[in-house]
Each structure stands twice: as C-alpha cells, then as structure tokens.
C-alpha atoms as a PDB file:
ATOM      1  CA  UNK A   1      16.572  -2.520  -3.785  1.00  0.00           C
ATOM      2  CA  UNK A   2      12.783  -3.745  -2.816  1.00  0.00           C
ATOM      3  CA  UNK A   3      11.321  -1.188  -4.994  1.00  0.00           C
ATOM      4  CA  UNK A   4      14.028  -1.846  -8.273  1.00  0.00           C
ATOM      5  CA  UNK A   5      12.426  -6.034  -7.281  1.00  0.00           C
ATOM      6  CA  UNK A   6       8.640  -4.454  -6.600  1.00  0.00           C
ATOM      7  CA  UNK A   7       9.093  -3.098  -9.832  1.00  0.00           C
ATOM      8  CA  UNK A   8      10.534  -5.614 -12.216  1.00  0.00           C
ATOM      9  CA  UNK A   9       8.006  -8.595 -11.082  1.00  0.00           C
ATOM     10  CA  UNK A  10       5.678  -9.395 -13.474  1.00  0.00           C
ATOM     11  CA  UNK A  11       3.243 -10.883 -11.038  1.00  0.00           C
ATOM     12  CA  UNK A  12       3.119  -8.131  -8.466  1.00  0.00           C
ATOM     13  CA  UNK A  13       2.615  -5.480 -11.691  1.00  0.00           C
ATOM     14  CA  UNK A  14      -0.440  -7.791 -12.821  1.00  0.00           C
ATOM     15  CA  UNK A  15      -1.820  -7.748  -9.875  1.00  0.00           C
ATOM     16  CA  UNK A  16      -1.519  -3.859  -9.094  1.00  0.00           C
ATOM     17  CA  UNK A  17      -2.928  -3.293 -12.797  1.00  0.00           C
ATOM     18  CA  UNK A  18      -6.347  -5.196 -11.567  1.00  0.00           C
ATOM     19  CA  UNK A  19      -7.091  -3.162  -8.964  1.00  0.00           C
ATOM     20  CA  UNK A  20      -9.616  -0.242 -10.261  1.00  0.00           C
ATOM     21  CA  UNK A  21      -8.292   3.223 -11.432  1.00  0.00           C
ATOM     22  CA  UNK A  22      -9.505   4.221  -8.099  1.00  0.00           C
ATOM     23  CA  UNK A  23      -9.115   1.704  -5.584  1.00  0.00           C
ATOM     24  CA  UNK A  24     -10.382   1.928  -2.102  1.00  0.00           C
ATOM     25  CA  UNK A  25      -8.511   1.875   0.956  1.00  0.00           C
ATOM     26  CA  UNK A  26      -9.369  -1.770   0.855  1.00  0.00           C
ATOM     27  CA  UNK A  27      -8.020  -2.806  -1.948  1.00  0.00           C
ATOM     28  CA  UNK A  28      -4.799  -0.850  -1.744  1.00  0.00           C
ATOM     29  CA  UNK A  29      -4.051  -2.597   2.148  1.00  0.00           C
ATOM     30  CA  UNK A  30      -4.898  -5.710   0.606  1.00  0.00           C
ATOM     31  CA  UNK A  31      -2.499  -5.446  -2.133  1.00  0.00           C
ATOM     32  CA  UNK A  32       0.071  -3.933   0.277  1.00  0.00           C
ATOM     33  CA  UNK A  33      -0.258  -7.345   2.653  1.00  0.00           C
ATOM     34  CA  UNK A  34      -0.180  -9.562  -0.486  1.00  0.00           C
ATOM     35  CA  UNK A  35       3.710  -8.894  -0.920  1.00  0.00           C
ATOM     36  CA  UNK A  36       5.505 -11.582   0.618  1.00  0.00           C
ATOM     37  CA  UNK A  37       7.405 -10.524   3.980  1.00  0.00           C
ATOM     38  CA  UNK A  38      10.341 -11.489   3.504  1.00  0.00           C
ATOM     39  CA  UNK A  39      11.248  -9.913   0.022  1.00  0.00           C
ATOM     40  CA  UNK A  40       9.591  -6.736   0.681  1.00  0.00           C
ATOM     41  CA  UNK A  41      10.047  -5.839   4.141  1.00  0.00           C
ATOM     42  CA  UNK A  42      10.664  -2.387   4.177  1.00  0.00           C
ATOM     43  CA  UNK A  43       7.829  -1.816   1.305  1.00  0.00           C
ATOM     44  CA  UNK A  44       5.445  -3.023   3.503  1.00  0.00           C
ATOM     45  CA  UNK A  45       6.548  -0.985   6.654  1.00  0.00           C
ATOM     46  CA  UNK A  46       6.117   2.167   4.897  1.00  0.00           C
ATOM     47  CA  UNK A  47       2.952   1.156   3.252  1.00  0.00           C
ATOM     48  CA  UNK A  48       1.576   0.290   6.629  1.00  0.00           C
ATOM     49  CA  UNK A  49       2.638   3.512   8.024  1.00  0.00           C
ATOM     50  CA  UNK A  50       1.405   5.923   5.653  1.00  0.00           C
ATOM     51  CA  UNK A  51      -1.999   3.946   6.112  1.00  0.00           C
ATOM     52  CA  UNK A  52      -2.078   4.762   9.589  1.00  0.00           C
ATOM     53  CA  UNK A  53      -0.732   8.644   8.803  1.00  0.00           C
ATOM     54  CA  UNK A  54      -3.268   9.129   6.112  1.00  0.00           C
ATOM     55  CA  UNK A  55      -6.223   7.483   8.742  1.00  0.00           C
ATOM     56  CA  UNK A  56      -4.908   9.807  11.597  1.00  0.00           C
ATOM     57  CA  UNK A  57      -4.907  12.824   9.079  1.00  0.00           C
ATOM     58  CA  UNK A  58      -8.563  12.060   7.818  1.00  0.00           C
ATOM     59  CA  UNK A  59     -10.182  11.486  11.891  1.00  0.00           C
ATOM     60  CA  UNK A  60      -8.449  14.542  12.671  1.00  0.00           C
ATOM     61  CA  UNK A  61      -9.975  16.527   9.627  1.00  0.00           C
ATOM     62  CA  UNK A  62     -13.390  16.171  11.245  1.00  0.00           C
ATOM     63  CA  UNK A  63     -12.879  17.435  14.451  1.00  0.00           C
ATOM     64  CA  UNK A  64     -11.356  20.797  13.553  1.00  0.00           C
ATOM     65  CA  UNK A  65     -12.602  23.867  15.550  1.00  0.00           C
END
C-alpha cells in the first residue's frame, strides 16, 4: 500500500524528479528521510537497510584478498 501512496503523490514525485540523473548517496538518504514517518513506514525501513547493505558491500569490496 505505501508504495501504490509513494507513487500517486504528486509532491513526493516532484521532489524525486529534482534530484540529478545521478544522485549521490546524499541526496538519495536525504530524500529517503524526507518521507514522513508515519505514512511511509515500511518505505523507509527498507530504504534504510539497503543503505547500510550497499555501505557494508562497498567497505568489504576493498579489503578482498
């Protein structure tokens, strides 16, 4: 249901379109804490975890025999 809502509101889609064709990691967290807590809950857990997955994947990267 969050993503049908994620996807139908006008201001969220605005403000996803104004990020850059590539955004950083930056600007993608920052858009991921914008949504408001209590309408996307769930969005915003797995946003925050694949963050943290995609940061554990890149450290590890380096440090590969």
């Amino acid at each position: 249901m969050e993503l049908l809502d994620f996807k139908t509101n006008l201001i969220l889609k605005t403000k996803f379109d104004t990020l850059s064709s590539v955004p950083g990691s930056y600007d993608v967290i920052n858009f991921w804490r914008s949504l408001p807590c209590a309408n996307f809950s769930e969005l915003r857990k797995f946003a925050y975890m694949y963050a943290v997955l995609k940061r554990h994947t890149h450290a590890n990267k380096h440090f590969r025999p």
